[in-house]
Protein backbone atom coordinates (compact mmCIF):
# COMPACT_ATOMS: atom_id res chain seq x y z
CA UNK A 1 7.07 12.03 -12.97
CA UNK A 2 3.98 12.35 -11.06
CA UNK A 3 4.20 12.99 -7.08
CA UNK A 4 2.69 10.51 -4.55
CA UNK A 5 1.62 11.09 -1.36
CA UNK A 6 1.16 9.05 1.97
CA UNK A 7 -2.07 7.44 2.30
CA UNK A 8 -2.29 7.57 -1.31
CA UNK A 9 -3.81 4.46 -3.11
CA UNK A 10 -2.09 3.92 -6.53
CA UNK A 11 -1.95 1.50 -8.99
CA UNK A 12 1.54 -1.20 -9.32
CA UNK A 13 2.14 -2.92 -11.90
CA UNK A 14 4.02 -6.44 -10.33
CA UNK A 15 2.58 -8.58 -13.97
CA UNK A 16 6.70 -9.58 -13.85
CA UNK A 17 6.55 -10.99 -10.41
CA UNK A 18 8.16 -14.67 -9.60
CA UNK A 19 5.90 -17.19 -7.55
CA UNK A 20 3.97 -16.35 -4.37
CA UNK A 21 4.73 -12.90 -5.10
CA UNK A 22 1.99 -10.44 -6.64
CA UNK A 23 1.44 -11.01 -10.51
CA UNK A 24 -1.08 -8.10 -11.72
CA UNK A 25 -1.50 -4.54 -11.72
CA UNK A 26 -2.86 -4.37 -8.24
CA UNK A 27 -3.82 -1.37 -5.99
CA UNK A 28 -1.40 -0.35 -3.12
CA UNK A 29 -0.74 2.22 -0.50
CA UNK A 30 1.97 4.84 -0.17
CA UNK A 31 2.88 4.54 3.13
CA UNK A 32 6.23 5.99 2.92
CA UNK A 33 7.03 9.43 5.02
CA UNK A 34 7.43 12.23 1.71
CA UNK A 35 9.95 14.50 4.41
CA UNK A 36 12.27 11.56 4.54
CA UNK A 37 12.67 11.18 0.91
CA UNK A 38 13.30 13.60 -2.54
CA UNK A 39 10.64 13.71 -4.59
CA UNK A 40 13.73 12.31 -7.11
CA UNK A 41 14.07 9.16 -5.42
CA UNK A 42 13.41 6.80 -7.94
CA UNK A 43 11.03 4.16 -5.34
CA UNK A 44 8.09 4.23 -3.21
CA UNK A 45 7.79 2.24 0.10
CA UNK A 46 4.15 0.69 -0.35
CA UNK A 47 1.87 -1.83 1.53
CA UNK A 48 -0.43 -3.98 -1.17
CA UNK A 49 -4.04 -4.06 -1.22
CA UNK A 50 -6.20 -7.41 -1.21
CA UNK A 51 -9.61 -8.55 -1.36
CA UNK A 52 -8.63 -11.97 -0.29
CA UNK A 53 -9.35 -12.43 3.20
CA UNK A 54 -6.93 -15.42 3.03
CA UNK A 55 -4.28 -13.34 2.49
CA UNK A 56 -4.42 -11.19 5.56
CA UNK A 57 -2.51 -12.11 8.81
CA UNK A 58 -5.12 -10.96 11.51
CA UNK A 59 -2.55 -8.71 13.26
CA UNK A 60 -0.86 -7.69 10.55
CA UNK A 61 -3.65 -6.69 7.90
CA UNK A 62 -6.27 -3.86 8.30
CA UNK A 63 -9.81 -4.09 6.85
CA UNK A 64 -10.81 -1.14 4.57
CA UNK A 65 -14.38 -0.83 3.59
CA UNK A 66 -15.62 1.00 0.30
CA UNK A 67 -16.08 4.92 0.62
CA UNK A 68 -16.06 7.97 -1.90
CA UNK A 69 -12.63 9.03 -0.17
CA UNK A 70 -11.04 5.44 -1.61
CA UNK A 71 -12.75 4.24 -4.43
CA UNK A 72 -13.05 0.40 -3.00
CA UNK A 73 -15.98 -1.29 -4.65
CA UNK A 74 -15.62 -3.61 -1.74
CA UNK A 75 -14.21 -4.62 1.31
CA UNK A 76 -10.18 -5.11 1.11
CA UNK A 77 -7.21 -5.69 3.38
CA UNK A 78 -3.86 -3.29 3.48
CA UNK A 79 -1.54 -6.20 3.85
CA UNK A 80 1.02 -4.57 5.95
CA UNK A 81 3.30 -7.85 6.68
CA UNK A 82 3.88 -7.60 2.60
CA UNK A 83 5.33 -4.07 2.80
CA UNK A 84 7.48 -3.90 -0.23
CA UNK A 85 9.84 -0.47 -1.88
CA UNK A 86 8.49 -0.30 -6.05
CA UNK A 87 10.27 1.91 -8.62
CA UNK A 88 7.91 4.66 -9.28
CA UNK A 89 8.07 3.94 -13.20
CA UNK A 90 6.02 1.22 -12.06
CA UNK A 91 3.25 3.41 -10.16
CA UNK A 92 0.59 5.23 -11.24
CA UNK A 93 -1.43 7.71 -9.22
CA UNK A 94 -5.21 7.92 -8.23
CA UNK A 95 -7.23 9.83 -6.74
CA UNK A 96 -8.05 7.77 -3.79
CA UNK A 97 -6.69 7.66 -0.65
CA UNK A 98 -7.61 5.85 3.08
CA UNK A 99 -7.83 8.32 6.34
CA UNK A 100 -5.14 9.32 8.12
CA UNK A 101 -6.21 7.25 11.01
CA UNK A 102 -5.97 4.29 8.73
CA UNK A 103 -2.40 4.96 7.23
CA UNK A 104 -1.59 5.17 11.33
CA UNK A 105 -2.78 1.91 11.77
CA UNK A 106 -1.05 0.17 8.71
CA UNK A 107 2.15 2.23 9.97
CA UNK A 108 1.87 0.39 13.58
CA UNK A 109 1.31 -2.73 12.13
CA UNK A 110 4.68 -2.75 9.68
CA UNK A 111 6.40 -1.89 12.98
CA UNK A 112 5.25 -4.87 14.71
CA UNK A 113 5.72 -6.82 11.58
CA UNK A 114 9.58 -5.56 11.42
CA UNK A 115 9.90 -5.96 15.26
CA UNK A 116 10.18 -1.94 16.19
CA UNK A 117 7.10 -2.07 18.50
């Protein structure tokens, strides 16, 4: 089974989903802390990735723009409000990743969306 790592951008594949929920393979973020977990657990905690500006809750939803380091052909939104926990059989790796800076942010923001912060 491949490894994942945080920050990571990966591919999901939610084509099974029921309405309102994601219904494609779709990129995503790891944003899951790899000290808290085996590399045998079976899931991934991830946030899902969106070009639909519609879909992002201004608070709750960070803007990425394209670079080399993440492989976005265009502007996109982490949708942190829609964190979600995927079986890694239905994950696959890339190369990408956003900045650490950026996973921070995304972090913060599924705290406020949970009510930690």
């Amino acid at each position: 089974m491949p490894t994942f790592a945080p920050g990571q951008i990966v591919l999901v594949d939610w084509r099974d989903a029921l309405p309102k929920e994601p219904n494609k393979l779709r990129p995503a973020i790891v944003v899951e802390d790899a000290l808290l977990f085996d590399p045998a657990y079976p899931n991934l905690i991830l946030v899902p990735l969106s070009d639909d500006a519609d879909f992002a809750v201004a608070d709750l939803a960070l803007a990425i723009d394209p670079t080399p380091e993440n492989g976005c052909t265009k502007r996109c939104y982490a949708l942190s409000h829609c964190v979600t926990t995927n079986s890694k059989n239905r994950v696959q790796p890339t190369p990408s990743r956003v900045l650490p800076e950026q996973l921070h942010a995304i972090r913060r923001q599924i705290a406020v969306a949970i009510g930690v912060e």
